[in-house]
Structures are given as structure tokens and as C-alpha cells.
N, C-alpha and C. Protein backbone atom coordinates (compact mmCIF):
# COMPACT_ATOMS: atom_id res chain seq x y z
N UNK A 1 0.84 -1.17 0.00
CA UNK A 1 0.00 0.00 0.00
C UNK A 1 0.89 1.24 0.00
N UNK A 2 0.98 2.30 -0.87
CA UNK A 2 1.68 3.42 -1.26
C UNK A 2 0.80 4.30 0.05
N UNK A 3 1.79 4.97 0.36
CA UNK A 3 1.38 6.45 1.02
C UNK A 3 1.00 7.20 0.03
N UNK A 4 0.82 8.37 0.44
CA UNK A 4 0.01 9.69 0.02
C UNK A 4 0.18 10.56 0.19
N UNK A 5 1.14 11.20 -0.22
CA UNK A 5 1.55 12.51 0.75
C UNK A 5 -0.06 13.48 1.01
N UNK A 6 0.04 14.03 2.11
CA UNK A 6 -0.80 15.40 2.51
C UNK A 6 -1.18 16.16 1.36
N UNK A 7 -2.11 15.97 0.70
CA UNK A 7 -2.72 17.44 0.10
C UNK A 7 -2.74 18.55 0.78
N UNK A 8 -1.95 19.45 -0.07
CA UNK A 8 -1.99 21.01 0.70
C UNK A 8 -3.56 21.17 1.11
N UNK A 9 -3.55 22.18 2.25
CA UNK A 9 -5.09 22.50 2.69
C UNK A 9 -5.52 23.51 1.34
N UNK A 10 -6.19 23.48 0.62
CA UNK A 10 -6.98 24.58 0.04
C UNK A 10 -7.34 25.89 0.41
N UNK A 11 -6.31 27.32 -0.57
CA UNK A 11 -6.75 28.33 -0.14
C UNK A 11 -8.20 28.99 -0.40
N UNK A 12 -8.89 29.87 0.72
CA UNK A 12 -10.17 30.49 0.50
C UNK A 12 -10.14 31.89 0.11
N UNK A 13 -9.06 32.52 0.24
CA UNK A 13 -9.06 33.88 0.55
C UNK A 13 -8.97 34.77 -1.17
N UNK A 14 -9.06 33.86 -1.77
CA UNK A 14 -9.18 34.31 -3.04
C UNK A 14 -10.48 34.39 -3.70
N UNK A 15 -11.26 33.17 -3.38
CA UNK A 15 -12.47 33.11 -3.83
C UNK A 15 -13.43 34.38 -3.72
N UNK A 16 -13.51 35.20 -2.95
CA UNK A 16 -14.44 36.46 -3.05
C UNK A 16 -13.81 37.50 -4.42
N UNK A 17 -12.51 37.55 -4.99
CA UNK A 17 -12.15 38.06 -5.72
C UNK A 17 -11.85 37.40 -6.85
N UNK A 18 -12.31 35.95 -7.04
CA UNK A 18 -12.01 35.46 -8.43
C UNK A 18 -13.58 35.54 -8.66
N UNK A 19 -14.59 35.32 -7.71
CA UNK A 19 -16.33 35.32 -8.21
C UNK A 19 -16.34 36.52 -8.63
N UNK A 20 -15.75 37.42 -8.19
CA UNK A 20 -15.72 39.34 -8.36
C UNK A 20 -15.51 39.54 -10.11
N UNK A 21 -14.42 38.43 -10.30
CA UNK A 21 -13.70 38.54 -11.60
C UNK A 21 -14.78 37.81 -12.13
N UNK A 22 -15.18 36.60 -12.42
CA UNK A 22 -16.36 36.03 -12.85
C UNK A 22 -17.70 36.70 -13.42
N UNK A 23 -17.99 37.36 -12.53
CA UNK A 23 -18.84 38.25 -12.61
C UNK A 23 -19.17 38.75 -13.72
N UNK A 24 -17.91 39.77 -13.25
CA UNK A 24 -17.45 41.01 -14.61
C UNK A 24 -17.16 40.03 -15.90
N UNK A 25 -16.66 39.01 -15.93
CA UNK A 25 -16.30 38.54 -17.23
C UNK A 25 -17.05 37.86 -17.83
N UNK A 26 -18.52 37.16 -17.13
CA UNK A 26 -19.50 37.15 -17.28
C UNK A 26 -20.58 38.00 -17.97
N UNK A 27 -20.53 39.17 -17.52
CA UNK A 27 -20.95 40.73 -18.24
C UNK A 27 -20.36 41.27 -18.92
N UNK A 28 -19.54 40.92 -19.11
CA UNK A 28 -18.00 41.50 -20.29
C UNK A 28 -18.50 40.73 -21.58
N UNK A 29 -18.72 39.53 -21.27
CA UNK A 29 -19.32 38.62 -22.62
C UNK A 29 -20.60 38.91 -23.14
N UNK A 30 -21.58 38.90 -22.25
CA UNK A 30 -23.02 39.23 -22.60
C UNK A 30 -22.92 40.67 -23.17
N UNK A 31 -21.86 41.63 -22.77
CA UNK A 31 -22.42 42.61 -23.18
C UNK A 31 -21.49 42.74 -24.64
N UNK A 32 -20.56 42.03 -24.91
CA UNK A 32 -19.72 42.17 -26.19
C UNK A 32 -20.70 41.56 -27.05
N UNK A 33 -21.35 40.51 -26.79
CA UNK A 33 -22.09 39.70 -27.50
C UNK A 33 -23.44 40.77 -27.93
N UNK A 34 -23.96 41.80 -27.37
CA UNK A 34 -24.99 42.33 -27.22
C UNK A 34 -24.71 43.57 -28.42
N UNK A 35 -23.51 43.81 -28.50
CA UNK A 35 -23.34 45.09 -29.12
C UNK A 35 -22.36 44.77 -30.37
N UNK A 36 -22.57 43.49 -30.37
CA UNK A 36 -21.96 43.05 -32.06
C UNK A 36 -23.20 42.21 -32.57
N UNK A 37 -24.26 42.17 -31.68
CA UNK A 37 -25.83 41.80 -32.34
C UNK A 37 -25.95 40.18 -32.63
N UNK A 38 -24.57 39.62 -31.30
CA UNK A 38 -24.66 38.09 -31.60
C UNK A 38 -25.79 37.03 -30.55
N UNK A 39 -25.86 36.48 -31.06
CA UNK A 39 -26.96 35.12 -30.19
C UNK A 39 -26.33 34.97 -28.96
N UNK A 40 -27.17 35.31 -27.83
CA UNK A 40 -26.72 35.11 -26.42
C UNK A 40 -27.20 33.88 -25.70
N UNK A 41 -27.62 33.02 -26.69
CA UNK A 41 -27.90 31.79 -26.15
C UNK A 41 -26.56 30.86 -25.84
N UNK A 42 -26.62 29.56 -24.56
CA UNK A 42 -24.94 29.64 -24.12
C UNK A 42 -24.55 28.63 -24.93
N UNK A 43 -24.64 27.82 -26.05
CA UNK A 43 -23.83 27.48 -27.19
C UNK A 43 -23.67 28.21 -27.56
N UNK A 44 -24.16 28.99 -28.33
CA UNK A 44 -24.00 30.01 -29.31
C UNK A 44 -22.38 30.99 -28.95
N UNK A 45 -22.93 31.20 -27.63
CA UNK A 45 -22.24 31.91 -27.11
C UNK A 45 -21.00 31.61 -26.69
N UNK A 46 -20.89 30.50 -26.55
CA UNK A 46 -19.47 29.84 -26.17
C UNK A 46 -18.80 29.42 -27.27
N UNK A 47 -19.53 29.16 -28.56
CA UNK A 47 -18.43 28.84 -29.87
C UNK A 47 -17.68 30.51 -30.25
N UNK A 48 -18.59 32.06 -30.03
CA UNK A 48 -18.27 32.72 -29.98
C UNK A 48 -17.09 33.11 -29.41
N UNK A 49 -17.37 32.92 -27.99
CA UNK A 49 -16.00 33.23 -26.94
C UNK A 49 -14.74 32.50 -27.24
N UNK A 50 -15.15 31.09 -27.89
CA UNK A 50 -14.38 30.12 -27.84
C UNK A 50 -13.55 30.83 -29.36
N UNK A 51 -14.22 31.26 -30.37
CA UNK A 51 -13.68 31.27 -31.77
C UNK A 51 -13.35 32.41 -32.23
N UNK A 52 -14.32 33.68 -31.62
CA UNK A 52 -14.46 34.64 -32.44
C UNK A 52 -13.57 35.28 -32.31
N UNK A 53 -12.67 36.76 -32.53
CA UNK A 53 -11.32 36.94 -32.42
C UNK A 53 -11.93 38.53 -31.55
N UNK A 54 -13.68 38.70 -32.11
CA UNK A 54 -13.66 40.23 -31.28
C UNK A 54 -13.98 39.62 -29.72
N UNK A 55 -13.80 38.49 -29.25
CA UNK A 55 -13.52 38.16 -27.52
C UNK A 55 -12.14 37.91 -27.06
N UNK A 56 -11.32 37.62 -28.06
CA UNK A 56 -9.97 37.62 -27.86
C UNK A 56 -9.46 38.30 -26.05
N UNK A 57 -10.19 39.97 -26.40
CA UNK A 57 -9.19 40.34 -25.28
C UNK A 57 -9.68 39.89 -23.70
N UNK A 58 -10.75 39.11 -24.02
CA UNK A 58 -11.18 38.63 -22.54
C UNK A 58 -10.91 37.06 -22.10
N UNK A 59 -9.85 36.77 -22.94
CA UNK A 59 -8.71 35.96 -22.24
C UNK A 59 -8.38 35.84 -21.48
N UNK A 60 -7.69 36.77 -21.02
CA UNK A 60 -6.91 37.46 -20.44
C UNK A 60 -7.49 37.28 -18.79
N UNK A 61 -8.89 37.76 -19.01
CA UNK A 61 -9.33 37.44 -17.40
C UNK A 61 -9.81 35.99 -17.07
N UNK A 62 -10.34 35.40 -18.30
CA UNK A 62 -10.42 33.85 -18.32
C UNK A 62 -9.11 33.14 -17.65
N UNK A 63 -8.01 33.56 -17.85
CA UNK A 63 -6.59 32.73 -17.83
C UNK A 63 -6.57 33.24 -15.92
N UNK A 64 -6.31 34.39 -15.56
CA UNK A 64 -6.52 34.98 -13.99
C UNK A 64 -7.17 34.03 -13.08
N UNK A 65 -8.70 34.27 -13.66
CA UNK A 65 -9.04 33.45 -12.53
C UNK A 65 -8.92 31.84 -12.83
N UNK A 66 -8.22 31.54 -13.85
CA UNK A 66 -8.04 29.53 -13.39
C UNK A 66 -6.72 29.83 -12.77
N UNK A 67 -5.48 30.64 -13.13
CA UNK A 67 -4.64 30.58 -12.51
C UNK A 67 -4.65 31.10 -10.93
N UNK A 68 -5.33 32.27 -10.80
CA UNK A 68 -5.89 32.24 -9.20
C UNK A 68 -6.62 30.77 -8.52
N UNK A 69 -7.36 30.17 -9.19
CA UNK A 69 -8.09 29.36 -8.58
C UNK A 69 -7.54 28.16 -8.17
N UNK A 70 -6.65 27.85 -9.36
CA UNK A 70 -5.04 26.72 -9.31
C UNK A 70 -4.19 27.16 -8.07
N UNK A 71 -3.75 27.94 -8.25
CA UNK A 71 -3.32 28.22 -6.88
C UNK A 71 -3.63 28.04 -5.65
N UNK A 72 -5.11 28.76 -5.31
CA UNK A 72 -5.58 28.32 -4.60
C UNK A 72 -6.25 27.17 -4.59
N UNK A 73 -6.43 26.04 -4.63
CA UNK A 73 -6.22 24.57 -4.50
C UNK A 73 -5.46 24.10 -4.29
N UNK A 74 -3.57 24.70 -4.44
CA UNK A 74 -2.87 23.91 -4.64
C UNK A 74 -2.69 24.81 -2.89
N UNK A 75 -3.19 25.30 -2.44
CA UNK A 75 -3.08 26.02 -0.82
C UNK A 75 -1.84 26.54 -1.05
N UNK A 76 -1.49 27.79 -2.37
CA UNK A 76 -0.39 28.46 -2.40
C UNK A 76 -0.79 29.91 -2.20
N UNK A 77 -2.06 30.14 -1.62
CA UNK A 77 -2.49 31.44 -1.71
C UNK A 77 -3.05 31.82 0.26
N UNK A 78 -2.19 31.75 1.46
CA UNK A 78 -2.25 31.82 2.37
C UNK A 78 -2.96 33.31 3.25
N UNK A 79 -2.40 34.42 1.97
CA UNK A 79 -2.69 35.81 2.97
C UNK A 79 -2.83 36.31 1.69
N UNK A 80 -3.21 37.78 1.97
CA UNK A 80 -3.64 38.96 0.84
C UNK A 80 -2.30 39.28 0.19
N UNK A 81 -1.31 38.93 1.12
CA UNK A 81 0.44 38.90 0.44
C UNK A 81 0.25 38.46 -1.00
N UNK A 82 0.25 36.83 -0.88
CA UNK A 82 0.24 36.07 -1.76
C UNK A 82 -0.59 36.33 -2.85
N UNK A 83 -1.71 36.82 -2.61
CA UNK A 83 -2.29 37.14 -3.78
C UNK A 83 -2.12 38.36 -4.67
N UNK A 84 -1.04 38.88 -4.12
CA UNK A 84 -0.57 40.42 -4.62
C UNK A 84 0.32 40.25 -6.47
N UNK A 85 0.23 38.89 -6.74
CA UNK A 85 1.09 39.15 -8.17
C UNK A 85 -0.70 39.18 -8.87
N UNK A 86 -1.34 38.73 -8.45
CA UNK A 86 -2.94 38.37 -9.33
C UNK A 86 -3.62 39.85 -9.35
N UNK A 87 -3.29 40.45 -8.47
CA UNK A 87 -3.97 41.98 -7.92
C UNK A 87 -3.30 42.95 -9.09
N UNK A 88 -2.02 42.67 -9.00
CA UNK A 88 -1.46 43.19 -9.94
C UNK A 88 -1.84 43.04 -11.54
N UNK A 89 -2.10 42.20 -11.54
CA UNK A 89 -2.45 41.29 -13.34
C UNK A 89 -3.71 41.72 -13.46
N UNK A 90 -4.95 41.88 -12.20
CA UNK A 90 -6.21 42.60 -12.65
C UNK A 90 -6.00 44.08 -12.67
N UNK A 91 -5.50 44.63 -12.17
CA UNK A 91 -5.47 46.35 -12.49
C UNK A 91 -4.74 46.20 -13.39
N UNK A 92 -4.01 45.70 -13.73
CA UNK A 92 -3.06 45.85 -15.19
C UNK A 92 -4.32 46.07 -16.43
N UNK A 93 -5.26 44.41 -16.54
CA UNK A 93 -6.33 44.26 -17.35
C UNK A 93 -6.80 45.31 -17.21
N UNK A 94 -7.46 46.18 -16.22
CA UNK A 94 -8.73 47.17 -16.11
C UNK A 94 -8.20 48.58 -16.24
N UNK A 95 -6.96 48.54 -15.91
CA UNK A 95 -6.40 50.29 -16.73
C UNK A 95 -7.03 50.75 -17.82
N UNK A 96 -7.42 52.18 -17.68
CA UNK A 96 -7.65 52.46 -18.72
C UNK A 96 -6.96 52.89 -20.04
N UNK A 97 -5.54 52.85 -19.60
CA UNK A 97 -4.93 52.67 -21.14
C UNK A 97 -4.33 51.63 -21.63
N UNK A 98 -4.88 50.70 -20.96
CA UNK A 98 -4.79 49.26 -21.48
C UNK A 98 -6.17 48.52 -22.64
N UNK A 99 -5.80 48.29 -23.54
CA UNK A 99 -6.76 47.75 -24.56
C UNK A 99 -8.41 47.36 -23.64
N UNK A 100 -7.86 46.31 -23.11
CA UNK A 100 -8.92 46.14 -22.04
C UNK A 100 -9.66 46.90 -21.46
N UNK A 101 -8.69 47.26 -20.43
CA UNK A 101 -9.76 48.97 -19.76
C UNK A 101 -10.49 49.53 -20.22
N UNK A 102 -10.44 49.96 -22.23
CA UNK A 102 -10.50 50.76 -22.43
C UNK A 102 -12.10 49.96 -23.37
N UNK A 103 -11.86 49.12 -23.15
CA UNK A 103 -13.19 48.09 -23.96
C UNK A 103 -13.94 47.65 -22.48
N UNK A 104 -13.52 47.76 -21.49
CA UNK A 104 -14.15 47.36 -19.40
C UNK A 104 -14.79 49.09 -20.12
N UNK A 105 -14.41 50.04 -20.30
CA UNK A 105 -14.95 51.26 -20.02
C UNK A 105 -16.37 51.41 -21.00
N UNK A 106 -16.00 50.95 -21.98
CA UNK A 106 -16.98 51.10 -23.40
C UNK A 106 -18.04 50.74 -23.10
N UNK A 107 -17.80 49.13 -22.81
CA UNK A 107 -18.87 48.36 -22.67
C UNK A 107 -20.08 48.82 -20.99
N UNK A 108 -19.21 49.23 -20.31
CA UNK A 108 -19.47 49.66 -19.20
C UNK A 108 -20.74 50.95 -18.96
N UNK A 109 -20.32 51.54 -20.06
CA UNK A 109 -20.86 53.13 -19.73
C UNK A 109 -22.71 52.88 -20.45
N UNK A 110 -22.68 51.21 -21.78
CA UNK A 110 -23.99 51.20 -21.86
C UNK A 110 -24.70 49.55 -21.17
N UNK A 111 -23.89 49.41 -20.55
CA UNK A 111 -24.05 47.97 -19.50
C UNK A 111 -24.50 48.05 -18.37
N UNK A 112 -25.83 48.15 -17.88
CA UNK A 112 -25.68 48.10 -16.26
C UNK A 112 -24.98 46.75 -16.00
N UNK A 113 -25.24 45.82 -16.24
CA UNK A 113 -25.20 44.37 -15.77
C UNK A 113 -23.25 44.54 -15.29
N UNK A 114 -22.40 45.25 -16.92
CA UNK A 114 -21.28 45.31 -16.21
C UNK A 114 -20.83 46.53 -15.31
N UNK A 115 -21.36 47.18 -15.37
CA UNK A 115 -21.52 48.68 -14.17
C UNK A 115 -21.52 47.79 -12.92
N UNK A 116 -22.43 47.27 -12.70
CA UNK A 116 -22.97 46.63 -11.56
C UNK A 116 -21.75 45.82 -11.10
N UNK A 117 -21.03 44.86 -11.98
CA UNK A 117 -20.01 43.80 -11.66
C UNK A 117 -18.89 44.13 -11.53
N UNK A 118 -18.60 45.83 -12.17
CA UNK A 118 -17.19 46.46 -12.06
C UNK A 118 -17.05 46.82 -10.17
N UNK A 119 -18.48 47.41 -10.16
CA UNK A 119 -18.46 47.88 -8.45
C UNK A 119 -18.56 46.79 -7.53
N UNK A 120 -19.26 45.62 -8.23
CA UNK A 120 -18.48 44.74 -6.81
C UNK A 120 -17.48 44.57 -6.90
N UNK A 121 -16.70 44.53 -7.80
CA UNK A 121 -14.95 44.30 -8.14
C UNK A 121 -14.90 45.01 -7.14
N UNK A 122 -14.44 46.45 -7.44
CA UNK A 122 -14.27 47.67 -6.60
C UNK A 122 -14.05 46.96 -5.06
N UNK A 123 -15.84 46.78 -5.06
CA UNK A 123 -15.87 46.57 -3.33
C UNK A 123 -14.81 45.62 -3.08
N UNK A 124 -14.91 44.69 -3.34
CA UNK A 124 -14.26 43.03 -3.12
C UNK A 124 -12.24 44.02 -2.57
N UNK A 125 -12.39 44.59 -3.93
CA UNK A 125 -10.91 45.06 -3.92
C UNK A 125 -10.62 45.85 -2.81
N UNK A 126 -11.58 46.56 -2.28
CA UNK A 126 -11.03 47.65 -1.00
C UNK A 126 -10.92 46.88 -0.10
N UNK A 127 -12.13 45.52 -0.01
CA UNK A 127 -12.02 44.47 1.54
C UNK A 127 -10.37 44.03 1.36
N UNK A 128 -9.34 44.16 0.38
CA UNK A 128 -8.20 43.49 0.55
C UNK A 128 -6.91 44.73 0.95
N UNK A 129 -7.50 45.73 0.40
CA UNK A 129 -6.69 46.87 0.67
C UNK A 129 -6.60 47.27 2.58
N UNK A 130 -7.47 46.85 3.40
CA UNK A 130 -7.73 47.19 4.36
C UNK A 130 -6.91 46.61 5.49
């Protein structure tokens, strides 16, 4: 009978800020999808995300939160420390003179749904600043 080493314990302290990210990237899609006049039904919508090249730049937050979430599983994400290279990689995305930001802003100003998901970002983000 083989041992097993210990599975790291699973970090939590990320999860309020990767659902934060979810959210928004959630409403980031519906609303790209909305204003290029495509089928928001969720096949439809996922060969889109999956193929089309005008979702391209929301990669980017797709890749964040599995790599946040990997992490935290692998219990490498202990304190708000640790999560400080991911903190970094989302304000990078949401600058506004970053391609991104500047398509987070567009979509934003006729989106409640992503209005709504930018400010829980926001919130989520000050509970870590504190």
C-alpha cells in the first residue's frame, strides 16, 4: 500500500475576488455579445467566446481566474500577500490605457449588468486593501 503525501489544505481567501472577476467577465461577454448583435444563447455563445477573435481580449481574465483558482487549491495562496502578483495582473487588465480597460470602459458606460459587476470588483478590492 503506497502512502500519500498530505494534500496542501486549500486556499479560501481568493475566492471572493475570483467570483468578483467572474462576474465582470460574465458581463464583459453578454455585453460584447450584445453590441456586435450576436446570439446570447450559451452554445452560441461559447463557440463565440471560444472562436471569435472580437472576444480575444477577454482571455486574459479567463486565464486569472483559473490561474488564481489553481493556486488556490494547490493552498499556495495563504494571505492577501500572496495574492498580490494576481492583484497586480487585474489592475493591469482594467487600466484604462490598457486595450482592455478601455473596452471594461466602453462596454461599461452602456451595461448596467457590467456597471454593476465592475463595483463589486471595486468593493471586493477595497475588503483586501484594508
Amino acid at each position: 500500500m503506497a502512502i500519500r503525501p498530505d494534500k496542501p489544505k486549500p486556499s479560501t481567501i481568493q475566492r471572493p475576488l475570483s467570483h468578483a472577476i467572474m462576474d465582470l467577465h460574465r458581463a464583459l461577454i453578454q455585453a460584447e455579445a450584445r453590441a456586435y448583435g450576436l446570439d446570447t444563447s450559451p452554445y452560441k455563445l461559447l463557440q463565440s467566446v471560444m472562436g471569435d477573435e472580437r472576444f480575444a481580449w477577454l482571455k486574459a481574465f479567463s486565464d486569472l481566474i483559473v490561474a488564481m483558482d489553481e493556486a488556490g487549491a494547490r493552498g499556495e495562496l495563504p494571505d492577501v500577500m500572496a495574492l498580490a502578483p494576481y492583484l497586480e495582473t487585474l489592475h493591469g487588465l482594467v487600466a484604462p490605457v490598457t486595450e482592455a480597460g478601455q473596452r471594461v470602459a466602453t462596454l461599461s458606460s452602456g451595461a448596467p449588468d457590467v456597471a454593476a459587476a465592475q463595483e463589486k470588483l471595486v468593493h471586493v478590492l477595497a475588503g483586501f486593501s484594508q
